[in-house]
C-alpha atoms as a PDB file:
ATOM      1  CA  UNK A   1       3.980 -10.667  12.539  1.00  0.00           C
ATOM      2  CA  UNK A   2       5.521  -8.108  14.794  1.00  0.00           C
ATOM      3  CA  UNK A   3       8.960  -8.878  13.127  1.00  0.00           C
ATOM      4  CA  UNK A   4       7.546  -8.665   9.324  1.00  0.00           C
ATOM      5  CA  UNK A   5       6.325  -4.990  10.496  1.00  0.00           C
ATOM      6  CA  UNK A   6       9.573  -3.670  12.167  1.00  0.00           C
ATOM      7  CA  UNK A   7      11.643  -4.922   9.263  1.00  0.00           C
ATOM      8  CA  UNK A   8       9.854  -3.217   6.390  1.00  0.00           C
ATOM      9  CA  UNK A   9      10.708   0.456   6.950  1.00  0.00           C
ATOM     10  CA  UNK A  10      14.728  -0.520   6.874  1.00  0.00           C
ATOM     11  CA  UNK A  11      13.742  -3.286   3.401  1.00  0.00           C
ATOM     12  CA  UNK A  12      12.145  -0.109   1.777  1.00  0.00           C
ATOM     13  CA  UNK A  13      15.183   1.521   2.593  1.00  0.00           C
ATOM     14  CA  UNK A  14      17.349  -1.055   1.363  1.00  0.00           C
ATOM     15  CA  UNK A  15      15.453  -1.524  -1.864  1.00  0.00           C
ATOM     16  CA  UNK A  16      15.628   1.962  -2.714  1.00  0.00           C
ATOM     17  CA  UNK A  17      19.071   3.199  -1.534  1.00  0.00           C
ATOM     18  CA  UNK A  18      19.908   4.056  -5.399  1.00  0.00           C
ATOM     19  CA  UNK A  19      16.896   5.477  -6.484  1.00  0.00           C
ATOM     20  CA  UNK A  20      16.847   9.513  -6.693  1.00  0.00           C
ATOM     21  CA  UNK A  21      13.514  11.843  -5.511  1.00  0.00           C
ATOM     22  CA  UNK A  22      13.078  12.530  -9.049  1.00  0.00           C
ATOM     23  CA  UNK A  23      12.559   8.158 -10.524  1.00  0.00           C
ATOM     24  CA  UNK A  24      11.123   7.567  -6.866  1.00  0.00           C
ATOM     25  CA  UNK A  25       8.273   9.848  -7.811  1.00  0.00           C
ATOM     26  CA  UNK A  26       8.160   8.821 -11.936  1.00  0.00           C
ATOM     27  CA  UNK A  27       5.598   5.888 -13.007  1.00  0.00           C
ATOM     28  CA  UNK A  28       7.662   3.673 -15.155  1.00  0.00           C
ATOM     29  CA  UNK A  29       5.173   3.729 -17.428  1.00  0.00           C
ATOM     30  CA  UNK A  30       1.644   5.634 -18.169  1.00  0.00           C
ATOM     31  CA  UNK A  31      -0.837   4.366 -15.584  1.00  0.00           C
ATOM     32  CA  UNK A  32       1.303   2.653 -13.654  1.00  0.00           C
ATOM     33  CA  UNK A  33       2.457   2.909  -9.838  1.00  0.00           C
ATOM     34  CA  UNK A  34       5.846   4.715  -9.123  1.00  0.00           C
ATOM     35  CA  UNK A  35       8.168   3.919  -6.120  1.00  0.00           C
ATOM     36  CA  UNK A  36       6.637   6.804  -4.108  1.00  0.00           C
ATOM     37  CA  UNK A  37       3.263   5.682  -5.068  1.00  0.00           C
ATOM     38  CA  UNK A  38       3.649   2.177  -3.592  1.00  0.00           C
ATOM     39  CA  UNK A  39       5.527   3.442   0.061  1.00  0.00           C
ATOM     40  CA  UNK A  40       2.626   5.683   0.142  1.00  0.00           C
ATOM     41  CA  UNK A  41       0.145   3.116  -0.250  1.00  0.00           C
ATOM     42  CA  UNK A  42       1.911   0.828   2.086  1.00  0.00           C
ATOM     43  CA  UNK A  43       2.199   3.249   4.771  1.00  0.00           C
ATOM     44  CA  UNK A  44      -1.073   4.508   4.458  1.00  0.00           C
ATOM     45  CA  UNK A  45      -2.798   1.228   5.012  1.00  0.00           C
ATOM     46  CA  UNK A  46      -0.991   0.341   7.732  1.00  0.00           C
ATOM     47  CA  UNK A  47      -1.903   3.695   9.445  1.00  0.00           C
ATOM     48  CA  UNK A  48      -5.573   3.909   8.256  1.00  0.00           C
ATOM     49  CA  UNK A  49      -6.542   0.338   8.418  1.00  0.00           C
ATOM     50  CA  UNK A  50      -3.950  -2.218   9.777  1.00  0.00           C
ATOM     51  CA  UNK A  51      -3.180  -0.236  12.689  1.00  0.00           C
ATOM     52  CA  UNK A  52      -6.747   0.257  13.962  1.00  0.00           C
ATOM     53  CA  UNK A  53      -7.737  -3.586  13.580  1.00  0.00           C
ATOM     54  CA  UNK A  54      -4.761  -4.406  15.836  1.00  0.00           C
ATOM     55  CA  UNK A  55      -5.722  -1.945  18.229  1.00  0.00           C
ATOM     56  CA  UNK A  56      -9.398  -3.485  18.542  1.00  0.00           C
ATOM     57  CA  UNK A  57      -7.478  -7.097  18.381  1.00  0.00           C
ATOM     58  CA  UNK A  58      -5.654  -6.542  21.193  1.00  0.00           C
ATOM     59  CA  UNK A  59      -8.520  -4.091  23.049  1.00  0.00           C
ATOM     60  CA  UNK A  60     -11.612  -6.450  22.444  1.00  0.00           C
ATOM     61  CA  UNK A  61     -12.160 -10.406  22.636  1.00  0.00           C
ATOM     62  CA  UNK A  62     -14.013 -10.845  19.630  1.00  0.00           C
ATOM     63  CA  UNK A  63     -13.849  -7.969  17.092  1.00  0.00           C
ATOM     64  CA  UNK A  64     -15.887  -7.727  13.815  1.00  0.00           C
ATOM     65  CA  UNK A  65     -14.670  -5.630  11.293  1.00  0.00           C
ATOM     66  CA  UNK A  66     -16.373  -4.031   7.481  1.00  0.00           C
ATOM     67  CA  UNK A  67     -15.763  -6.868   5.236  1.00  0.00           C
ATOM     68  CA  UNK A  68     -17.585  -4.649   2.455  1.00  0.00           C
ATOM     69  CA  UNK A  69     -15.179  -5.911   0.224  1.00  0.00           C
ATOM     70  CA  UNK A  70     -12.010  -4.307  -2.143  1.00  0.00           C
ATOM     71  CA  UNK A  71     -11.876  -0.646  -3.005  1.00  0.00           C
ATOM     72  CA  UNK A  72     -13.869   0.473  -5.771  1.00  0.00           C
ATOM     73  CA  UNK A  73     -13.690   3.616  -7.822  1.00  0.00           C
ATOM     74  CA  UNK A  74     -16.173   5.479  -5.619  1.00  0.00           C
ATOM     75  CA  UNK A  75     -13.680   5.082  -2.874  1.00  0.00           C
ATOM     76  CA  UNK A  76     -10.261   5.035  -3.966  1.00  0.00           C
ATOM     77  CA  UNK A  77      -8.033   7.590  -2.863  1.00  0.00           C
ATOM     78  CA  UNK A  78      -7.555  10.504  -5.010  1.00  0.00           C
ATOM     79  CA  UNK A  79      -4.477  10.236  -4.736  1.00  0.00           C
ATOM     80  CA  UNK A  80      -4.187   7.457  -6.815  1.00  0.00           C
ATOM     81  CA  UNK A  81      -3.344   6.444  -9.882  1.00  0.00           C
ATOM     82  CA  UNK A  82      -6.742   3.949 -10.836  1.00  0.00           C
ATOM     83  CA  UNK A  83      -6.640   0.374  -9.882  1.00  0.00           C
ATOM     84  CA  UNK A  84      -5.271  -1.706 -11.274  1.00  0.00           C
ATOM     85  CA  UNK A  85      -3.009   0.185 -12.367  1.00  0.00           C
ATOM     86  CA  UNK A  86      -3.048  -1.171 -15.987  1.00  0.00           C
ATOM     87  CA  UNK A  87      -4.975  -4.047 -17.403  1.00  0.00           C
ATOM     88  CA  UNK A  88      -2.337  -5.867 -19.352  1.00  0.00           C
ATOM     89  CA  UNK A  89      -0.851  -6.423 -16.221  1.00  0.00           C
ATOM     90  CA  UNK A  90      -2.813  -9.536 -14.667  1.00  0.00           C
ATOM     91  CA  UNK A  91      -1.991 -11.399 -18.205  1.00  0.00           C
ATOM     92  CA  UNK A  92       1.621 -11.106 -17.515  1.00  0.00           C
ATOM     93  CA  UNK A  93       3.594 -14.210 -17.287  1.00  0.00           C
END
């Protein structure tokens, strides 16, 4: 696990050597997630959720943690384009 997390900063990097500010931060389409969007979310969880269940992992023997379920409107970030991010997209093949 501790591998998977200290290679994904250098894959993002990788993946997105070509890619200007300006497409980084453009949906490709209405609705959808851009390249900014997605390292945002993916850093953002690992700081505001990931992170603090491994500290309480490591710190306690038996830790419990919310299992209210997925993120619904009420409490999606801002931020955020809606989820998902168009509907078309779970019948894709």
């Amino acid at each position: 696990m501790l591998a998977r997390l200290t290679t994904a900063p250098g894959m993002l990097r990788e993946l997105t050597t070509d890619v200007t500010g300006e497409q980084a931060a453009k949906p490709p389409a209405p609705g959808e997630w851009s390249i900014a969007d997605v390292v945002r979310h993916l850093v953002e969880g690992d700081r505001d959720t990931f992170l603090p269940r491994l500290r309480r992992m490591v710190a306690e023997t038996r830790p419990v943690f919310d299992t209210t379920g997925p993120a619904t409107p009420a409490t999606w970030p801002r931020w955020l384009p809606p989820w998902p991010p168009r509907a078309s997209r779970s019948s894709r093949s």
